[in-house]
N, C-alpha and C. Protein backbone atom coordinates (compact mmCIF):
# COMPACT_ATOMS: atom_id res chain seq x y z
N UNK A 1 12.86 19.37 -1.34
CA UNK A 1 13.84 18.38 -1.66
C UNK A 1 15.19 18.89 -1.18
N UNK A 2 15.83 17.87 -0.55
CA UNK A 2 17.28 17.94 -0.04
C UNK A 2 18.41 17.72 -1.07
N UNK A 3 19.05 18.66 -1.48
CA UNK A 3 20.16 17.87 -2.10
C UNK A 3 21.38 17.97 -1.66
N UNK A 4 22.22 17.35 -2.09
CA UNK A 4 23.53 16.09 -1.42
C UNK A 4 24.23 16.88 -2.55
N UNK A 5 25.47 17.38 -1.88
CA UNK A 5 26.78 18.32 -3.00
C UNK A 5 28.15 17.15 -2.47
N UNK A 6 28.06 16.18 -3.37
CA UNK A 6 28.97 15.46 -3.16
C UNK A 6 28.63 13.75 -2.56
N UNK A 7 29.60 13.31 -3.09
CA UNK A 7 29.28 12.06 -2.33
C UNK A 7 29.00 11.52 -1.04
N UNK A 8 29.93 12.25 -0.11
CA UNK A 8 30.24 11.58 1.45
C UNK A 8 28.48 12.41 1.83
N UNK A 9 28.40 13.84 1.63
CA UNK A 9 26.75 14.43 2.31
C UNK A 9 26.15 13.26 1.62
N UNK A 10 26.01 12.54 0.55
CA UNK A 10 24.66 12.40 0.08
C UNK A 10 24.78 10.72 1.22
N UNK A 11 26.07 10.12 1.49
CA UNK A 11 26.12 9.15 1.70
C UNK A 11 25.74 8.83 3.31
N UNK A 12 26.25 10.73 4.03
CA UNK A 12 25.39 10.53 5.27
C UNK A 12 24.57 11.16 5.76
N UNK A 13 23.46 11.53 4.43
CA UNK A 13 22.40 11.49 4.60
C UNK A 13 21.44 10.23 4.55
N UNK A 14 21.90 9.63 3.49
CA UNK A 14 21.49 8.15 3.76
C UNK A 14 21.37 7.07 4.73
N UNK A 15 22.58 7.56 5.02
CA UNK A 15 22.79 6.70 6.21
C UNK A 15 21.91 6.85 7.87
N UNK A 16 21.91 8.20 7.61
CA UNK A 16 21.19 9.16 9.08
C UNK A 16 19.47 8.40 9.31
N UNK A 17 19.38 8.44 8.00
CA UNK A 17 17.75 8.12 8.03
C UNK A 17 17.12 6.61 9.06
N UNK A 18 16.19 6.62 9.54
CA UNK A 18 16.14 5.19 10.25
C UNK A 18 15.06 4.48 9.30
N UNK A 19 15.43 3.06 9.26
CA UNK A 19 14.66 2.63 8.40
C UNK A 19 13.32 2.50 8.61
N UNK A 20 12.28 2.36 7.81
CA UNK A 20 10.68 2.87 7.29
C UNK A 20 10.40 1.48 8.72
N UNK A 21 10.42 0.33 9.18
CA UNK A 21 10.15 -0.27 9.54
C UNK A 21 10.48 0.26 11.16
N UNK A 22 11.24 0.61 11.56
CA UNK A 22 11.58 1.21 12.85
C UNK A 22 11.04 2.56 13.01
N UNK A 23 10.14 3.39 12.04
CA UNK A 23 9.78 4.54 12.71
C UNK A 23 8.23 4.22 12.93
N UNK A 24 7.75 4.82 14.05
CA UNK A 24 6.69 4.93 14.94
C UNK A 24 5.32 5.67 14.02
N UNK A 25 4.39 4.55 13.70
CA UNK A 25 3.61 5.43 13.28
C UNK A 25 2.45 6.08 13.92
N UNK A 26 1.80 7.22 13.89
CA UNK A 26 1.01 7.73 14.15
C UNK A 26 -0.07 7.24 14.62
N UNK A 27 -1.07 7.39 15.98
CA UNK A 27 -1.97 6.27 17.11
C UNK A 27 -2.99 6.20 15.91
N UNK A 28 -3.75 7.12 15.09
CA UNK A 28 -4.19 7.31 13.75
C UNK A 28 -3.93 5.84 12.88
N UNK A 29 -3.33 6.14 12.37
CA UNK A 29 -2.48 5.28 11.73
C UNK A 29 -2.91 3.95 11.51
N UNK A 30 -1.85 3.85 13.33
CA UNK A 30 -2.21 1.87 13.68
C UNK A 30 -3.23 1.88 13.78
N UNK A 31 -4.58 2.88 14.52
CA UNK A 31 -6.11 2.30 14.06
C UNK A 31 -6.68 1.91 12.95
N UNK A 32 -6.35 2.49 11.99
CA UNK A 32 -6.92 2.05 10.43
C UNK A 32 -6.31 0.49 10.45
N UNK A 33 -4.73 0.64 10.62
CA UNK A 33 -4.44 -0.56 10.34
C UNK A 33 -5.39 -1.88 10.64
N UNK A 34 -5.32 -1.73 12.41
CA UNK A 34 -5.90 -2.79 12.86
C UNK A 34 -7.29 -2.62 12.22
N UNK A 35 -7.88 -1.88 12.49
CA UNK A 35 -9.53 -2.20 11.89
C UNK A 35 -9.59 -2.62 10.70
N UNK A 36 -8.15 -2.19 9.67
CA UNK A 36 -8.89 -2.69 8.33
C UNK A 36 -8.11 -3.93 8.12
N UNK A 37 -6.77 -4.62 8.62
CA UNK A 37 -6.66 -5.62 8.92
C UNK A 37 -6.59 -6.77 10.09
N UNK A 38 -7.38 -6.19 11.17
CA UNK A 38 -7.70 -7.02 11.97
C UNK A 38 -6.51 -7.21 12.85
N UNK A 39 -5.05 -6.60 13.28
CA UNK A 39 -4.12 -6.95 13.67
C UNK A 39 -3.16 -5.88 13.33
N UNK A 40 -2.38 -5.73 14.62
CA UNK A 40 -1.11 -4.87 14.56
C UNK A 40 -0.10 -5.13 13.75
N UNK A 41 0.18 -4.16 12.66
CA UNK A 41 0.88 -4.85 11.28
C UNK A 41 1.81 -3.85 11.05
N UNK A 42 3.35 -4.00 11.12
CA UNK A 42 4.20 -3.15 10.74
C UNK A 42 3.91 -2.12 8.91
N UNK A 43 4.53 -1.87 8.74
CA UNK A 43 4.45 -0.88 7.44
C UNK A 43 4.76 -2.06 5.96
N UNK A 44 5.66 -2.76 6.08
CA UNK A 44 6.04 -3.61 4.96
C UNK A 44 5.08 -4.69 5.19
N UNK A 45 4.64 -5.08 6.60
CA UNK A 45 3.54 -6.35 6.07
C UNK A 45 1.88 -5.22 5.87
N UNK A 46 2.11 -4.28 5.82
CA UNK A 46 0.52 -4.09 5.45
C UNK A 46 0.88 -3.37 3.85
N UNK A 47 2.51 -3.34 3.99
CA UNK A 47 2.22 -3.11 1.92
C UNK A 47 2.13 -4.23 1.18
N UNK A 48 3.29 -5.24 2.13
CA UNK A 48 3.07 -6.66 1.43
C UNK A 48 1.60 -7.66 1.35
N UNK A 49 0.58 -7.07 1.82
CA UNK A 49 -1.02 -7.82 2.07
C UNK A 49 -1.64 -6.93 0.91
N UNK A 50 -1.63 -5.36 1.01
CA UNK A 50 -2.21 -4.48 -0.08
C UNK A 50 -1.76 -5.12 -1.22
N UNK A 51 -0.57 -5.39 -1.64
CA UNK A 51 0.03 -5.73 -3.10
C UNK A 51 -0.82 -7.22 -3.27
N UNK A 52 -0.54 -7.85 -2.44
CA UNK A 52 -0.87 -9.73 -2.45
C UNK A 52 -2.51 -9.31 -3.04
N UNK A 53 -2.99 -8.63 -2.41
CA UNK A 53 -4.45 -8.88 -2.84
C UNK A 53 -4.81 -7.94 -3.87
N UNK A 54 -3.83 -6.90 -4.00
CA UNK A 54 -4.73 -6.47 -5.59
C UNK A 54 -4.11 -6.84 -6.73
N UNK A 55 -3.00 -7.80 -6.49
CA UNK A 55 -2.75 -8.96 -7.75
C UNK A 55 -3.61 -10.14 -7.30
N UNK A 56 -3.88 -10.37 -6.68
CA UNK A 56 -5.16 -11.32 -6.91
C UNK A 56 -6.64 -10.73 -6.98
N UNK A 57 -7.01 -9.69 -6.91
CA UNK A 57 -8.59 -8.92 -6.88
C UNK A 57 -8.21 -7.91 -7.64
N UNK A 58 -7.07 -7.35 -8.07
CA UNK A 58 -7.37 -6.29 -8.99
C UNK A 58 -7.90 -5.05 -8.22
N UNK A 59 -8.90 -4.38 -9.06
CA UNK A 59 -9.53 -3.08 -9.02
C UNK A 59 -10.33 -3.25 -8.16
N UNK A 60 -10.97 -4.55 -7.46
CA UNK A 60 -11.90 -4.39 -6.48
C UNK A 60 -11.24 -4.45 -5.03
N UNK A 61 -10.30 -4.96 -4.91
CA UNK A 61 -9.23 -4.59 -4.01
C UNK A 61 -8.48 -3.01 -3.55
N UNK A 62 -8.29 -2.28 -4.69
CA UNK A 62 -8.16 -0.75 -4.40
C UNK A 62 -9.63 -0.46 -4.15
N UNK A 63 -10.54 -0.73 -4.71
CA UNK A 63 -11.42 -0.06 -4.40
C UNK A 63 -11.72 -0.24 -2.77
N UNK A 64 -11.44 -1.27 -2.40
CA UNK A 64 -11.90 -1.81 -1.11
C UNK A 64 -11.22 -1.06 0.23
N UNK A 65 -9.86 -0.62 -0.22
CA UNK A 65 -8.85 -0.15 0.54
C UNK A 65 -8.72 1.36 0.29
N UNK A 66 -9.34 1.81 -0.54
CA UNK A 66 -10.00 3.15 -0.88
C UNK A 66 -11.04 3.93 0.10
N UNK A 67 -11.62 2.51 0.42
CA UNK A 67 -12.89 3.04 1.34
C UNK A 67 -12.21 2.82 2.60
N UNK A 68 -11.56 1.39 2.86
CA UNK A 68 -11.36 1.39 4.39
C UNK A 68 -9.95 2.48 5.01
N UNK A 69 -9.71 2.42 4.23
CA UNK A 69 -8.38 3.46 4.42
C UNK A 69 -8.46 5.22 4.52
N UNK A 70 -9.18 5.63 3.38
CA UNK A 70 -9.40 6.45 2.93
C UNK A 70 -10.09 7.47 2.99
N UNK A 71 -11.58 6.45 3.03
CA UNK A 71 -13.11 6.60 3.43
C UNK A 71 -13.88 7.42 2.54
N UNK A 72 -13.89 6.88 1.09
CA UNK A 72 -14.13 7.07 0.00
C UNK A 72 -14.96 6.03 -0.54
N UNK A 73 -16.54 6.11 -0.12
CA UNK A 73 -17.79 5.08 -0.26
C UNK A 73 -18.38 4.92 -1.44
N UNK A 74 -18.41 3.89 -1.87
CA UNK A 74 -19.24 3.97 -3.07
C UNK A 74 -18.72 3.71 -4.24
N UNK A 75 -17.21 3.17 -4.17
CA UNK A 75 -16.32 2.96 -5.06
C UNK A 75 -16.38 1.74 -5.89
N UNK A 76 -16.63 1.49 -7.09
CA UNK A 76 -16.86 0.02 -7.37
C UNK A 76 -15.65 0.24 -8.34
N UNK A 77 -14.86 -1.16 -9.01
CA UNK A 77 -14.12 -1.45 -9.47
C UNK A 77 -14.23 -0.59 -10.64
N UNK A 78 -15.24 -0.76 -11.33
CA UNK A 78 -15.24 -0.03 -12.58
C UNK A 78 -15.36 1.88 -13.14
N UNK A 79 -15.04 2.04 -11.28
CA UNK A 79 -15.28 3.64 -11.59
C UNK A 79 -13.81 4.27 -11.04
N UNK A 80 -12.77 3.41 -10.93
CA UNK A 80 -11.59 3.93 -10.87
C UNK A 80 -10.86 4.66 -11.82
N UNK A 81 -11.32 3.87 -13.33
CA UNK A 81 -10.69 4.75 -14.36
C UNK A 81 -11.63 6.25 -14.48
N UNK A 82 -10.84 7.13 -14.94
CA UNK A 82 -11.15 8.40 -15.00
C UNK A 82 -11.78 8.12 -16.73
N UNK A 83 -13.18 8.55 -17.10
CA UNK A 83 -12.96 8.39 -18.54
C UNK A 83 -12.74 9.94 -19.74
N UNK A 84 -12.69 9.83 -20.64
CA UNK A 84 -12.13 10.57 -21.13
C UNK A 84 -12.86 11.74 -21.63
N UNK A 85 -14.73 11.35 -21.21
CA UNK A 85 -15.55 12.70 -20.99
C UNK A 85 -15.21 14.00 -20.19
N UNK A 86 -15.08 12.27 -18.77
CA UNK A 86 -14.81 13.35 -17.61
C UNK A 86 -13.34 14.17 -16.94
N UNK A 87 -12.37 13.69 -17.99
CA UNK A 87 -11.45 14.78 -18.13
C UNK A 87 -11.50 15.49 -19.26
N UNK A 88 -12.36 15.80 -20.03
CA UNK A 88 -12.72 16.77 -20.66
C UNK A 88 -13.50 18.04 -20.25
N UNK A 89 -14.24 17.50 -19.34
CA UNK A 89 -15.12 18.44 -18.77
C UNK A 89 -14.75 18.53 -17.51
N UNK A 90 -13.52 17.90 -16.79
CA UNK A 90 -12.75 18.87 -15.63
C UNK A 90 -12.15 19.75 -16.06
N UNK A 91 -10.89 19.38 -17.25
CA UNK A 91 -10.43 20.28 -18.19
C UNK A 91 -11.45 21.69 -18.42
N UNK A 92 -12.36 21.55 -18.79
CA UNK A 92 -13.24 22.83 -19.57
C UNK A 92 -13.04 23.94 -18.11
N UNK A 93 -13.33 22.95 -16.90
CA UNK A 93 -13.92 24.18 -15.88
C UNK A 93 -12.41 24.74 -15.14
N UNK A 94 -10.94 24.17 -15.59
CA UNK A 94 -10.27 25.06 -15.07
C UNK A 94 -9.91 26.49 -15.06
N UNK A 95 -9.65 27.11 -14.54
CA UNK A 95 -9.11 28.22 -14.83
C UNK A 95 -7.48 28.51 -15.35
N UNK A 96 -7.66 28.89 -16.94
CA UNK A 96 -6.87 29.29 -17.88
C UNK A 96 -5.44 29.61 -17.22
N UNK A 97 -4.91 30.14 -16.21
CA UNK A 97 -3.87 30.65 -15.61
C UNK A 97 -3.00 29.92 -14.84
N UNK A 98 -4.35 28.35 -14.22
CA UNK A 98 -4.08 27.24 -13.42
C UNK A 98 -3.31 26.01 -14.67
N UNK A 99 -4.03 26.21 -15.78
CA UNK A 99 -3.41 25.54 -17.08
C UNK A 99 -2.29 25.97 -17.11
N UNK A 100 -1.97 27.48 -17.23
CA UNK A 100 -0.80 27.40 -17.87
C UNK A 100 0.58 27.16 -17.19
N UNK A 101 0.02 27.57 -15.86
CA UNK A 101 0.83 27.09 -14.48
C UNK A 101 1.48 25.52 -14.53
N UNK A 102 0.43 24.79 -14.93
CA UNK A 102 0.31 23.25 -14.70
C UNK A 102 1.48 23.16 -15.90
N UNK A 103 1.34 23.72 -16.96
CA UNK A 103 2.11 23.13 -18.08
C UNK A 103 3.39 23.48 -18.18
N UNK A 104 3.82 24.89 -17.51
CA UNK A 104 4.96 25.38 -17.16
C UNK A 104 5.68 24.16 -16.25
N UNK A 105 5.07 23.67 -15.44
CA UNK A 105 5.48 23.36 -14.09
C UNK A 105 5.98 21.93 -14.80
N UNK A 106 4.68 21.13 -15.79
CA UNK A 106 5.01 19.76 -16.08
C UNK A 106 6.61 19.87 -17.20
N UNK A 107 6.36 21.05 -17.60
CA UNK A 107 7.88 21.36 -18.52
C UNK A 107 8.95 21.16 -17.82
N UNK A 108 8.84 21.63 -16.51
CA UNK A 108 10.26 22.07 -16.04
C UNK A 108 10.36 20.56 -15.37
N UNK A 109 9.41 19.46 -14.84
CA UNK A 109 9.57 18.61 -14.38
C UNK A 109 10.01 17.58 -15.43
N UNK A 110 9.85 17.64 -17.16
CA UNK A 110 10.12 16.57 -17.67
C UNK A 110 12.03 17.34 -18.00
N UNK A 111 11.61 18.21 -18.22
CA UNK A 111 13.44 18.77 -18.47
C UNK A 111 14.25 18.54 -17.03
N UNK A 112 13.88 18.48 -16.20
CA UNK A 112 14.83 17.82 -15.21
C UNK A 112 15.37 16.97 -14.96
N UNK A 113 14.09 15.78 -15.64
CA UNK A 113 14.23 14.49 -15.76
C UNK A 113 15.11 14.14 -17.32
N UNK A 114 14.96 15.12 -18.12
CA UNK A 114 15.72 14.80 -19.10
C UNK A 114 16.96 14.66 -19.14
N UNK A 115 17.44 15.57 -18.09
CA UNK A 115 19.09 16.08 -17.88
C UNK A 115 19.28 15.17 -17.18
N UNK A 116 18.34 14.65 -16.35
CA UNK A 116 18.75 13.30 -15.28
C UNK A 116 18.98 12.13 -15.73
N UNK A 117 18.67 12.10 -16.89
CA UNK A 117 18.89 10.81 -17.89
C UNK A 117 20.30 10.98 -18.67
N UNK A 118 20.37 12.06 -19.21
CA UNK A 118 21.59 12.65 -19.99
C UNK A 118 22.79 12.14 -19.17
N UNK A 119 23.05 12.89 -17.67
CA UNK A 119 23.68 12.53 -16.96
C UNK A 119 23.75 11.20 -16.10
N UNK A 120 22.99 10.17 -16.35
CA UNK A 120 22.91 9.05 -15.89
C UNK A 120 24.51 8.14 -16.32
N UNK A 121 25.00 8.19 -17.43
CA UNK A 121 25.69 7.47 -17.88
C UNK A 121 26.82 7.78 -17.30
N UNK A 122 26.77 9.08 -16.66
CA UNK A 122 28.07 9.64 -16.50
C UNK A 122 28.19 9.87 -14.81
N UNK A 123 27.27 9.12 -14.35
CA UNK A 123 26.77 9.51 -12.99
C UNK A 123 27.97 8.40 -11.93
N UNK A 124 27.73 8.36 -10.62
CA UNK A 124 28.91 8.50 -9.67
C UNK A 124 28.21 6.85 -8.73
N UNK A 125 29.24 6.08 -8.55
CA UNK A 125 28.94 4.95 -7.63
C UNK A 125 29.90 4.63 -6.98
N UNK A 126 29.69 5.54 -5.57
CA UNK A 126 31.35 5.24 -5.01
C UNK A 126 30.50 4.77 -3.68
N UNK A 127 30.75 3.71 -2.80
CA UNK A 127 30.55 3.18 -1.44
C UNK A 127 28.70 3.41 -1.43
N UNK A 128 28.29 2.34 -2.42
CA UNK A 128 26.96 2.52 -2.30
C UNK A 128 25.99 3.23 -2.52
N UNK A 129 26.36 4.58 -3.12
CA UNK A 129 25.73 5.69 -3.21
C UNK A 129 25.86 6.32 -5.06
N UNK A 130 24.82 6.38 -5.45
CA UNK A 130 25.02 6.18 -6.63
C UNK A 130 23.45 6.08 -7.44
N UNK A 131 23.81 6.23 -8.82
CA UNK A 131 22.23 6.67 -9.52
C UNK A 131 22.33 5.84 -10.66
N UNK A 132 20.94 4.78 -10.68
CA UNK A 132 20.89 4.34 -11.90
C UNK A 132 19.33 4.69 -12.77
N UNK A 133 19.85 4.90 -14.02
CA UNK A 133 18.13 5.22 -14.49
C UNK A 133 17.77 3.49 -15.63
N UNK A 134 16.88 3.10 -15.47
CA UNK A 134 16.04 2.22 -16.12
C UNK A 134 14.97 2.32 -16.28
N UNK A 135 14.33 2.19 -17.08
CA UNK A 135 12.85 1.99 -18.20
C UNK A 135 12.14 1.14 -17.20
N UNK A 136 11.10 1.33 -16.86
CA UNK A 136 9.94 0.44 -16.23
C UNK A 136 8.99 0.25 -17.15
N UNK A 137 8.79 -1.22 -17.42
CA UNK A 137 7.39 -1.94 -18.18
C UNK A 137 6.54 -1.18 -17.62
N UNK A 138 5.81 -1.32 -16.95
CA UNK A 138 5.07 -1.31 -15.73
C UNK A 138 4.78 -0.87 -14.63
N UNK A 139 4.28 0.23 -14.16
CA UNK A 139 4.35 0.57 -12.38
C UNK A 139 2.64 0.92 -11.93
N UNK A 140 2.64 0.46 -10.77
CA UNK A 140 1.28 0.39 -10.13
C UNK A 140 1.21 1.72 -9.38
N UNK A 141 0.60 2.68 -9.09
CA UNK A 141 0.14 3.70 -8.20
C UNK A 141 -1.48 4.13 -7.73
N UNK A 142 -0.93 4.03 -6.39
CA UNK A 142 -1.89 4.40 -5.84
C UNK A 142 -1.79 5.91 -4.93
N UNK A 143 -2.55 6.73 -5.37
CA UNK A 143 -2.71 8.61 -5.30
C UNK A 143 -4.12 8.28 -4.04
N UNK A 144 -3.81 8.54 -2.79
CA UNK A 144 -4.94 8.62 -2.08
C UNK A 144 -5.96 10.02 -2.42
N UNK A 145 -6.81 10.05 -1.57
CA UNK A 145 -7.90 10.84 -2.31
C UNK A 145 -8.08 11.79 -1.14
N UNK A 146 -7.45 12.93 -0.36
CA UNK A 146 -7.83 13.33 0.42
C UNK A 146 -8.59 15.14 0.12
N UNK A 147 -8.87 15.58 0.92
CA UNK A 147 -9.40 17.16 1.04
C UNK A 147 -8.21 17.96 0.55
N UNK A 148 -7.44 17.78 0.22
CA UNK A 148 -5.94 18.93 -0.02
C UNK A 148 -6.14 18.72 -1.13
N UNK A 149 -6.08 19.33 -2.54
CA UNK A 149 -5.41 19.41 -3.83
C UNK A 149 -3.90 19.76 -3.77
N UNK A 150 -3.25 18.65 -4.59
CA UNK A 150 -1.63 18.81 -4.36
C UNK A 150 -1.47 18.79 -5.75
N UNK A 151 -0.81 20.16 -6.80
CA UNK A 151 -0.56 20.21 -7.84
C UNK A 151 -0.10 18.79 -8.48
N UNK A 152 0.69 18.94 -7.79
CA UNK A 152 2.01 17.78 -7.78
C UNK A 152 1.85 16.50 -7.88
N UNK A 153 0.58 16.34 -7.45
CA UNK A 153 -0.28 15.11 -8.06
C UNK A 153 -0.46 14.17 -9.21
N UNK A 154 -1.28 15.57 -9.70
CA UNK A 154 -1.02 15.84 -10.95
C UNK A 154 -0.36 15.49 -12.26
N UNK A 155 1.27 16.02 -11.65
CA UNK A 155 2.28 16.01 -12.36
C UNK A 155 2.93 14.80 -12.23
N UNK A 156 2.66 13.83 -11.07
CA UNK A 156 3.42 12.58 -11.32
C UNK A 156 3.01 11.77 -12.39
């Protein structure tokens, strides 16, 4: 993580970045795209088709885009939730040191966020650049499923 000491860095760092729609994605990439939607599809219309259809299909929709994306077979709607056996008995087989790691780590990530809230009220909005914190009802995530274990996963 980059951080911004002051307003004007944080403001041209912002600025530097090119937007998600103008950068080039990977020949990788646009193949999945097209094969799994049939057509060369920038980045916002293949999030805006993912969203459209798993508010209308739900769980069989991730599941679907799980496999074509992903390539994670065998996925049916009803085996997305994790149940609460089988994080019991992932739990059992960690190793004790990886726990305590994990819990250290989730500490220091909610106390960061705590102070980030603390300081919210008191936080800076000069020429666009600026921090607001709000409460979400609601948020959808999707954690792809690849060969890497990323602690950090985890912890979101």
């Amino acid at each position: 993580m980059r951080l911004a000491h002051g307003v004007e860095e944080a403001r041209s760092s912002v600025l530097r970045r090119a937007p998600l729609e103008a950068t080039e994605l990977p020949a990788a990439v646009r193949s999945t795209i097209r094969r799994t939607f049939g057509a060369e599809l920038g980045v916002g219309e293949v999030v805006d088709r993912i969203l459209r259809d798993v508010r209308e299909r739900g769980d069989a929709a991730v599941a679907r885009y799980n496999q074509e994306i992903d390539g994670v077979h065998g996925g049916r709607a009803r085996s997305l939730e994790v149940s609460s056996e089988e994080m019991e008995a992932a739990y059992d087989r960690l190793d004790a040191g990886l726990v305590r790691a994990l819990r250290e780590a989730a500490d220091q990530v909610r106390r960061f966020h705590q102070r980030q809230m603390e300081h919210a009220a008191r936080s800076f909005q000069k020429d666009g650049v600026g921090q607001q914190v709000r409460p979400l009802v609601r948020i959808g995530m999707y954690v792809p499923g690849t060969r890497t274990i990323y602690p950090s996963t985890v912890l979101m």
